[in-house]
C-alpha atoms as a PDB file:
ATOM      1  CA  UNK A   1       2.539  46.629  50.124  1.00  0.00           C
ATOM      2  CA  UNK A   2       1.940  49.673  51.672  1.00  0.00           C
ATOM      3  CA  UNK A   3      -1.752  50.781  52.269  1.00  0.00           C
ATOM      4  CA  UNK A   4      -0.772  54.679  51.725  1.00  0.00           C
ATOM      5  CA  UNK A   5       1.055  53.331  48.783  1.00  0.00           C
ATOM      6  CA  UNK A   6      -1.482  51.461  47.579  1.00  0.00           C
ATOM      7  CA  UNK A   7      -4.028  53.937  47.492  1.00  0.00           C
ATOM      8  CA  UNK A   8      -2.216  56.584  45.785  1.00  0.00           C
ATOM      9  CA  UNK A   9      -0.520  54.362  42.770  1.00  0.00           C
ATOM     10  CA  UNK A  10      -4.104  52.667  41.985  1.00  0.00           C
ATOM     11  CA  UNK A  11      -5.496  52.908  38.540  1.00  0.00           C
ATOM     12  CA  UNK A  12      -8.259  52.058  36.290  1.00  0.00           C
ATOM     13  CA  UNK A  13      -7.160  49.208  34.146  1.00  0.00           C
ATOM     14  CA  UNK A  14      -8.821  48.514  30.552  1.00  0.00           C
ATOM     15  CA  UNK A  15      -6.173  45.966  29.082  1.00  0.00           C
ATOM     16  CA  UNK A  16      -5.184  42.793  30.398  1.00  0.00           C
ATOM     17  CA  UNK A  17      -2.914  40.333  29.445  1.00  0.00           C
ATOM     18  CA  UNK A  18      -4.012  37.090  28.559  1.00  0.00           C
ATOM     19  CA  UNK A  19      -2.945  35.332  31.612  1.00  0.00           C
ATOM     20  CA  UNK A  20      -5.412  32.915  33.786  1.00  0.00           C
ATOM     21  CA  UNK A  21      -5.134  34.374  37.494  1.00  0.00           C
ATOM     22  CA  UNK A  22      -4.882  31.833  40.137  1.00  0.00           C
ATOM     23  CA  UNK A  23      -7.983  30.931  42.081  1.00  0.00           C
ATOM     24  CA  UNK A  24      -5.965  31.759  45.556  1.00  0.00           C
ATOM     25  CA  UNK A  25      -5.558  35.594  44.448  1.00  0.00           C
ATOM     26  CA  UNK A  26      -9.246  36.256  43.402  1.00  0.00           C
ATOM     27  CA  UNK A  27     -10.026  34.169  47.405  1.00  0.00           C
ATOM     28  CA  UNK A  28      -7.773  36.703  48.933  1.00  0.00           C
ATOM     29  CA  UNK A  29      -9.132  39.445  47.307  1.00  0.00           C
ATOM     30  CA  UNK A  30     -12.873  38.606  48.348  1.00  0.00           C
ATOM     31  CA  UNK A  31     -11.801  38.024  51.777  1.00  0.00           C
ATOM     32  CA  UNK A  32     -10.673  41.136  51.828  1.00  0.00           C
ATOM     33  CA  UNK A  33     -13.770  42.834  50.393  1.00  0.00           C
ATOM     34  CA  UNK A  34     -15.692  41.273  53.133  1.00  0.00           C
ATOM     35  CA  UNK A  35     -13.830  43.114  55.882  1.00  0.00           C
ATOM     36  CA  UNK A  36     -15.209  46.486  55.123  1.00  0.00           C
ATOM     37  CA  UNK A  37     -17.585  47.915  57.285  1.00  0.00           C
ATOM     38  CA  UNK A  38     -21.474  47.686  56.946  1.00  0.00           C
ATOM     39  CA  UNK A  39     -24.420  49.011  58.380  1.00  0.00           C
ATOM     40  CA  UNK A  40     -25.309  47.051  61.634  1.00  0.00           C
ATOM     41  CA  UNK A  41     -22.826  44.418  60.144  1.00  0.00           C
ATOM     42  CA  UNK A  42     -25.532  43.178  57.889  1.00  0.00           C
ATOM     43  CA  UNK A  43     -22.655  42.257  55.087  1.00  0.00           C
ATOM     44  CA  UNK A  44     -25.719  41.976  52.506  1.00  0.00           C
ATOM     45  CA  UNK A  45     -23.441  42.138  50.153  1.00  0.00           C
ATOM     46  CA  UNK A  46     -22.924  39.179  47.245  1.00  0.00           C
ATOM     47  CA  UNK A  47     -20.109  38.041  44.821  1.00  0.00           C
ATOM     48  CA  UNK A  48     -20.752  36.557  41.502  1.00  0.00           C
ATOM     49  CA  UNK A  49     -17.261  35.289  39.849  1.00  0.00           C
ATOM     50  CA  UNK A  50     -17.389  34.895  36.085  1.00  0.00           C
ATOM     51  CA  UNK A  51     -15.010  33.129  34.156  1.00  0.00           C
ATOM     52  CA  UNK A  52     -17.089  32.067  31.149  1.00  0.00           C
ATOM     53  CA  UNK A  53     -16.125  33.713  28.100  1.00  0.00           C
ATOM     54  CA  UNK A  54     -20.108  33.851  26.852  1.00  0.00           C
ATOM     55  CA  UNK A  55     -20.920  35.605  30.306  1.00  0.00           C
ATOM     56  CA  UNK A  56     -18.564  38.108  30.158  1.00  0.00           C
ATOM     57  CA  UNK A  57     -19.351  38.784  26.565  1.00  0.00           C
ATOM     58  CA  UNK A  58     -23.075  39.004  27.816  1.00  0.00           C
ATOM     59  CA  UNK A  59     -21.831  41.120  30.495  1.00  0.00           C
ATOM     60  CA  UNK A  60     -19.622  43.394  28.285  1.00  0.00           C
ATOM     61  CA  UNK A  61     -22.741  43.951  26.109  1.00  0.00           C
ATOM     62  CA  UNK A  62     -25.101  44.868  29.059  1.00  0.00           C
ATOM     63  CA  UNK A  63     -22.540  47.770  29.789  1.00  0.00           C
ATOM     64  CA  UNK A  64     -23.069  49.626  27.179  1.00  0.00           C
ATOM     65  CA  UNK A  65     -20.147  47.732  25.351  1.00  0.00           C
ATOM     66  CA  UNK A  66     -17.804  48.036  27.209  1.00  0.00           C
ATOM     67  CA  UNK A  67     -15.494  45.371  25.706  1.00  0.00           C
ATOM     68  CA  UNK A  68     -12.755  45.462  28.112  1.00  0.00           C
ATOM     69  CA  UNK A  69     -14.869  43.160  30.455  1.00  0.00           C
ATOM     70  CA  UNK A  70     -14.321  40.644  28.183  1.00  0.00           C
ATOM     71  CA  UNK A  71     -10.252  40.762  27.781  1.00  0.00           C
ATOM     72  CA  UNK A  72     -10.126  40.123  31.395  1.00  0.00           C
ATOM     73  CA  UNK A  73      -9.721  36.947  33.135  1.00  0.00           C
ATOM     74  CA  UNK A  74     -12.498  37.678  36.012  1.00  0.00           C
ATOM     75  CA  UNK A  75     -14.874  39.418  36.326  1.00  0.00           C
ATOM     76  CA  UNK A  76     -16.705  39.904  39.639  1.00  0.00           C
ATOM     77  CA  UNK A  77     -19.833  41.132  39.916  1.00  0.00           C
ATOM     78  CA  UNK A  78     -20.662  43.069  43.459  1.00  0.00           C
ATOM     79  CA  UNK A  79     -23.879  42.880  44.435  1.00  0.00           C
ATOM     80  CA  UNK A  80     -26.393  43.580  47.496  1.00  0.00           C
ATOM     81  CA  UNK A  81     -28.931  42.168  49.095  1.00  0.00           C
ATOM     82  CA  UNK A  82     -32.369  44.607  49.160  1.00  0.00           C
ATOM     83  CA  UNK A  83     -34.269  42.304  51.289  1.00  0.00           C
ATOM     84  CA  UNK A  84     -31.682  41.378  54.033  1.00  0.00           C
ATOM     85  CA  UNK A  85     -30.147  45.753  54.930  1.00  0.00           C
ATOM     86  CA  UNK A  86     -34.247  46.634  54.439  1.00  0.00           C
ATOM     87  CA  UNK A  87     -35.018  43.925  57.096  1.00  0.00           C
ATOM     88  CA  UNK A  88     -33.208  46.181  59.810  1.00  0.00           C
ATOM     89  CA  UNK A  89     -33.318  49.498  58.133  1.00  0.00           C
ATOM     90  CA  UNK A  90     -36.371  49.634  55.879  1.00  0.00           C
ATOM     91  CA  UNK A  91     -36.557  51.702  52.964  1.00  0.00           C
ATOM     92  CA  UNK A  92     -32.793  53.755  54.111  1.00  0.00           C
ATOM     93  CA  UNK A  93     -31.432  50.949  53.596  1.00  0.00           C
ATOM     94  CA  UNK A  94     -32.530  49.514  50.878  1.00  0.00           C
ATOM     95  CA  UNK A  95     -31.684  53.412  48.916  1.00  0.00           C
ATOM     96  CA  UNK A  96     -28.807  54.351  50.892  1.00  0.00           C
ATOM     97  CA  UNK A  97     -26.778  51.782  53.196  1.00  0.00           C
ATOM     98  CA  UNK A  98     -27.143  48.696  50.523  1.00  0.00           C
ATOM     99  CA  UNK A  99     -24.963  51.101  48.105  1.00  0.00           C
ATOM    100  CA  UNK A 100     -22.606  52.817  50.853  1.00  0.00           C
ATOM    101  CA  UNK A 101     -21.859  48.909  52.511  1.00  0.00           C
ATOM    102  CA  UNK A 102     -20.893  47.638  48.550  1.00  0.00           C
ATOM    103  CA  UNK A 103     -19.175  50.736  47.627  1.00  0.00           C
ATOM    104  CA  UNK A 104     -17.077  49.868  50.838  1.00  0.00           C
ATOM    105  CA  UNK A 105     -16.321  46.247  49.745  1.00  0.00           C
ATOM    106  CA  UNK A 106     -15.658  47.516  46.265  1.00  0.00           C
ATOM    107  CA  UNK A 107     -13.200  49.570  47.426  1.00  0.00           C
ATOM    108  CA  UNK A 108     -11.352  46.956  49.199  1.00  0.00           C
ATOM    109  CA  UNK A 109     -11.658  45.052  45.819  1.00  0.00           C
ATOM    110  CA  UNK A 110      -9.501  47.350  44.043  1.00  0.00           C
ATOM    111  CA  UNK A 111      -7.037  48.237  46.543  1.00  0.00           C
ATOM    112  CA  UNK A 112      -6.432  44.483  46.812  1.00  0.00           C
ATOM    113  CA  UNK A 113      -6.567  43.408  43.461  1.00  0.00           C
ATOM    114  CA  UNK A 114      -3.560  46.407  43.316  1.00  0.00           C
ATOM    115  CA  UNK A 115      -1.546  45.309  46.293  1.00  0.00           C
ATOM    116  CA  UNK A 116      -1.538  41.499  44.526  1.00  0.00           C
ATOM    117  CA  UNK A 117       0.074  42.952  41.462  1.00  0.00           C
ATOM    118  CA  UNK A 118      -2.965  42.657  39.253  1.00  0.00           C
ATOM    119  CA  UNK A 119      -5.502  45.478  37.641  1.00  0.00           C
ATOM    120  CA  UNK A 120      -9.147  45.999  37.983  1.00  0.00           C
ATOM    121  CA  UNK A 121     -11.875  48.396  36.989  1.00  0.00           C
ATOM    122  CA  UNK A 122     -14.950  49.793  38.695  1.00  0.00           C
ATOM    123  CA  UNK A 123     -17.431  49.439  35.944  1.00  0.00           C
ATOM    124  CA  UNK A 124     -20.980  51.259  37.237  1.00  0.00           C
ATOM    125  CA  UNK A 125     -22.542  51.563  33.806  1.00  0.00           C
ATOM    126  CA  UNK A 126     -24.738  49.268  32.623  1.00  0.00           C
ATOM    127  CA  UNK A 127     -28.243  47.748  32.113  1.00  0.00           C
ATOM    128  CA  UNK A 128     -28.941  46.380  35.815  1.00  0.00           C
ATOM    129  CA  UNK A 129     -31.975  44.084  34.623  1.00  0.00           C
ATOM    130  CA  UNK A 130     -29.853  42.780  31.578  1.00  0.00           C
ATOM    131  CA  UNK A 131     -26.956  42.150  34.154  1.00  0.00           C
ATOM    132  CA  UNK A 132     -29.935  40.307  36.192  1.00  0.00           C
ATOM    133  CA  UNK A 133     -31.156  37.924  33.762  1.00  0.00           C
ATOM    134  CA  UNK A 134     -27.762  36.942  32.528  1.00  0.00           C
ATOM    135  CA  UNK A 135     -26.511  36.161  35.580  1.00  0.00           C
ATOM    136  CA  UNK A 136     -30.009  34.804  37.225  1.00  0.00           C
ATOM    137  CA  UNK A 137     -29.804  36.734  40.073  1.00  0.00           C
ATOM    138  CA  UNK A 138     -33.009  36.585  42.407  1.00  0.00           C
ATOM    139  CA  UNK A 139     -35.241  39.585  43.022  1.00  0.00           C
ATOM    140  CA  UNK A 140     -33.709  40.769  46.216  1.00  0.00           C
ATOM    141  CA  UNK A 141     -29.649  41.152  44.570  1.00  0.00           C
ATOM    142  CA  UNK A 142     -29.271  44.316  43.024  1.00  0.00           C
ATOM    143  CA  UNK A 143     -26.204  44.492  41.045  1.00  0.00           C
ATOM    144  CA  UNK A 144     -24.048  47.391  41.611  1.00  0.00           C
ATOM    145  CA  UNK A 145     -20.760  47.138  39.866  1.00  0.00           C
ATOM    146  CA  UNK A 146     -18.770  44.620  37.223  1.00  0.00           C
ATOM    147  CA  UNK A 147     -15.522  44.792  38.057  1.00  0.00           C
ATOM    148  CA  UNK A 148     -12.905  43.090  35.164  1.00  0.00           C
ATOM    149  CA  UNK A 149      -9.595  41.514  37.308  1.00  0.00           C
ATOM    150  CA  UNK A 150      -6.462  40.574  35.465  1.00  0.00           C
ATOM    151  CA  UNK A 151      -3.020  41.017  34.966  1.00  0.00           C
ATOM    152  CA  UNK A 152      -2.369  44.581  33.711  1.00  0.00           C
ATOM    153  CA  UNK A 153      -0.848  44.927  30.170  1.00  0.00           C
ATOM    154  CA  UNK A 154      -0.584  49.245  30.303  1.00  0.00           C
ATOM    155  CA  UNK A 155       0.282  51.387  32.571  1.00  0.00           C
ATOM    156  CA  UNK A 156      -1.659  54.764  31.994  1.00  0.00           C
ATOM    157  CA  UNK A 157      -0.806  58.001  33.499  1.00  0.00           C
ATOM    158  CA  UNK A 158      -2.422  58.246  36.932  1.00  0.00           C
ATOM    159  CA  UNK A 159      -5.890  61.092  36.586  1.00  0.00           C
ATOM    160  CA  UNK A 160      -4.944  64.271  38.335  1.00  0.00           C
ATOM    161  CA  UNK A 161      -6.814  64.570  42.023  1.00  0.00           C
ATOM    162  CA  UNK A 162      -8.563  67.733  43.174  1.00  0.00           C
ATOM    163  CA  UNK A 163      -6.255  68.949  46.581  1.00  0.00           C
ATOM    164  CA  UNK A 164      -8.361  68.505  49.075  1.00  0.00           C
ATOM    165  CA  UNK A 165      -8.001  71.745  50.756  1.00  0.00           C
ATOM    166  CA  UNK A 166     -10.311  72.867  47.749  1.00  0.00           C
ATOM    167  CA  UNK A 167     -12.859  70.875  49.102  1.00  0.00           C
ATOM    168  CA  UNK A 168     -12.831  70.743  52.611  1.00  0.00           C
ATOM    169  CA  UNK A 169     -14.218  73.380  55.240  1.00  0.00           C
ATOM    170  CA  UNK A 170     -13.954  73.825  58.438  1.00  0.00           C
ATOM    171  CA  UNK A 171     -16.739  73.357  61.381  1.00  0.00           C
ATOM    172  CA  UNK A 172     -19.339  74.994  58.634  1.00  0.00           C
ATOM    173  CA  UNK A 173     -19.201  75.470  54.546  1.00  0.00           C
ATOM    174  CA  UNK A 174     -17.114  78.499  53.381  1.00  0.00           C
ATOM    175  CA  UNK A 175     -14.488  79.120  55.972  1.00  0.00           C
ATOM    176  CA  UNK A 176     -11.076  77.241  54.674  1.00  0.00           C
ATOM    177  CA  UNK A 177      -9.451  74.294  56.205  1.00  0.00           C
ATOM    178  CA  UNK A 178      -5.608  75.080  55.505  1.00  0.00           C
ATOM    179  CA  UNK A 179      -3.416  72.001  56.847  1.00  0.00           C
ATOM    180  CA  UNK A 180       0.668  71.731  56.038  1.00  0.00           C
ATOM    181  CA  UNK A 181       3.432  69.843  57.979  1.00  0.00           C
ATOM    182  CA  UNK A 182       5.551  72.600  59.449  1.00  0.00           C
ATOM    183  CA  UNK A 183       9.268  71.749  58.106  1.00  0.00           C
ATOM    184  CA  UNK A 184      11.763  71.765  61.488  1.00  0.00           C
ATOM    185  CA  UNK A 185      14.825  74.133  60.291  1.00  0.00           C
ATOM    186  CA  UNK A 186      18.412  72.282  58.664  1.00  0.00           C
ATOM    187  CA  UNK A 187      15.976  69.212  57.394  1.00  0.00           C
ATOM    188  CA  UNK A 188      15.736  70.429  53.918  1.00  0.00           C
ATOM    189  CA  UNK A 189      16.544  73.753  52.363  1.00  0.00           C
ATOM    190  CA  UNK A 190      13.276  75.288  52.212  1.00  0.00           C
ATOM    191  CA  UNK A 191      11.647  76.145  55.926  1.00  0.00           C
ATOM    192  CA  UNK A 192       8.022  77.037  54.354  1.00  0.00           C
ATOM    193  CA  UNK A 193       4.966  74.963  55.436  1.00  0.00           C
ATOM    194  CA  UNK A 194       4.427  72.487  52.673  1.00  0.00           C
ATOM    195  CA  UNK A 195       1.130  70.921  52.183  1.00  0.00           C
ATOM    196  CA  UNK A 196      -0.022  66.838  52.865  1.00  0.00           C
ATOM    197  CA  UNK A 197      -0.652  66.160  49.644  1.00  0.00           C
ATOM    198  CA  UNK A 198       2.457  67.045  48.409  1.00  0.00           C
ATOM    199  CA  UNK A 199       4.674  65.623  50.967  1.00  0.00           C
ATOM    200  CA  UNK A 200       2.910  62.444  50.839  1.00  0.00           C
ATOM    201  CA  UNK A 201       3.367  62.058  46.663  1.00  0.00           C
ATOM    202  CA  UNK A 202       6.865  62.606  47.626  1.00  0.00           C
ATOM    203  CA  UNK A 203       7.133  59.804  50.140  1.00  0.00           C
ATOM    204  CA  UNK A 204       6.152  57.502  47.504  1.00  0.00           C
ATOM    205  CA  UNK A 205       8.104  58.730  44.987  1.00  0.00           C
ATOM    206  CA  UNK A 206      11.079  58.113  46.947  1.00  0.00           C
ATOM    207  CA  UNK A 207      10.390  54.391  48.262  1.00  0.00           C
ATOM    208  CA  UNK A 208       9.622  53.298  44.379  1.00  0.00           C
ATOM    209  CA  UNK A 209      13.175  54.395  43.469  1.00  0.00           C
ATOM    210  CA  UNK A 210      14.746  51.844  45.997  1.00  0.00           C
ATOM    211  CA  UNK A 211      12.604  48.666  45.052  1.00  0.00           C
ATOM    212  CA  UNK A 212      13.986  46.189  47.596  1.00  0.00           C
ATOM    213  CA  UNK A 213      13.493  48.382  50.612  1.00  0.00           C
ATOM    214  CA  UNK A 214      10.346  47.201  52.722  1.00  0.00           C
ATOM    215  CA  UNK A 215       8.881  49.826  55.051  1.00  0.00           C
ATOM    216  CA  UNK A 216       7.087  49.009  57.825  1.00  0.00           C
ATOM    217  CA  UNK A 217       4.191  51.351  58.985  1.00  0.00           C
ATOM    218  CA  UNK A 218       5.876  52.834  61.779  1.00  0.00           C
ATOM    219  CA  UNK A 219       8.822  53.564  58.678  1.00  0.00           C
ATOM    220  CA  UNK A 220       6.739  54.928  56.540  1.00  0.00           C
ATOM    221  CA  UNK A 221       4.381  57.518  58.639  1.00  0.00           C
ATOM    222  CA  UNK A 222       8.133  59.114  59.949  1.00  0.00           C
ATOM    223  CA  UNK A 223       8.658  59.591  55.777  1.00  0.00           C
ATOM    224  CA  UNK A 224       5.784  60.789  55.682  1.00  0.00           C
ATOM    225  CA  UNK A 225       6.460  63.557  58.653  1.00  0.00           C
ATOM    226  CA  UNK A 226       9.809  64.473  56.566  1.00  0.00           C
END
């Protein structure tokens, strides 16, 4: 699948059907969260898989019952590693770098568990030192996210994003940054600038109505420039 496609047609999933996901999928998907960047490389992050139906219930309770967790299959639990990112980067990176390098792999996580055909959830709400004791986690792993992985059984409507032209400036705060893809004369009817955003929802709108077609990168960036 598509990474532009994949990042645009992810959603937050809170129902899953009652379907075991194969062991292979969850591997590829942590493999995957470990090729996200970190600070220095450190990689402090850690992965707790929980399968247990008392854990997750545990889990579910810790954050703030949220009962979805437990309807899911997997649950991973993303977590980082205080002592090893403050080792090279002291107190910076235990507060700041230890969240940016998991937020990174949780990321990949999602898009991931998306391109494999299953849902997920970033769950960031809940009782850290409940999470801790019920999963016996050492002093030095901070938990930073549950994330519930299964097969999804709904399909809700997509939030809507802020453009980003409302939130982007250029060289200093206040003055605009305005970016459209100029549209070359006798390609469409219109010939006004039209902006990313839009052109790039439409790109994936049209490769979802032909379902067979596979794009290759190269493919898809000259739909995109249409």
């Amino acid at each position: 699948m598509n990474v532009f496609k994949v990042m645009v047609e992810r959603k937050s999933i809170r129902k899953f059907e009652k379907r075991e996901v194969d062991d292979k999928l969850i591997g590829v998907i942590l493999y995957m969260a470990t090729m996200a960047p970190s600070a220095g490389n450190t990689q402090e992050w850690n992965f707790i898989v929980v399968k247990e139906e008392e854990i997750k219930k545990k889990l579910a309770k810790a954050a703030l019952d949220q009962d979805f967790i437990v309807e899911a299959p997997v649950v991973i639990v993303v977590c980082a590693d205080l002592e090893k990112i403050s080792l090279r980067y002291g107190k910076r990176g235990e507060l700041l770098y230890s969240i940016q390098d998991t937020a990174l792999a949780i990321q990949n996580i999602l898009l991931s568990a998306h391109a494999l055909g299953l849902g997920s959830c970033f769950v960031g709400a809940f009782d850290e030192e409940r999470v801790k004791s019920i999963l016996e986690l050492p002093d030095n792993l901070r938990p930073l996210a549950i994330i519930p992985i299964g097969y999804p059984a709904e399909q809700p409507e997509k939030p809507r994003r802020i453009n980003f032209e409302n939130l982007t400036w250029l060289n200093k705060y206040g003055r605009k940054l305005e970016l459209a893809l100029a549209i070359q004369p006798g390609e469409v009817k219109v010939d006004y600038p039209k902006p990313i955003g839009n052109i790039i929802e439409s790109a994936i709108k049209k490769s979802k109505k032909v379902k067979k077609e596979r794009l290759t990168f190269e493919e898809f960036l000259k739909r995109l420039a249409k």
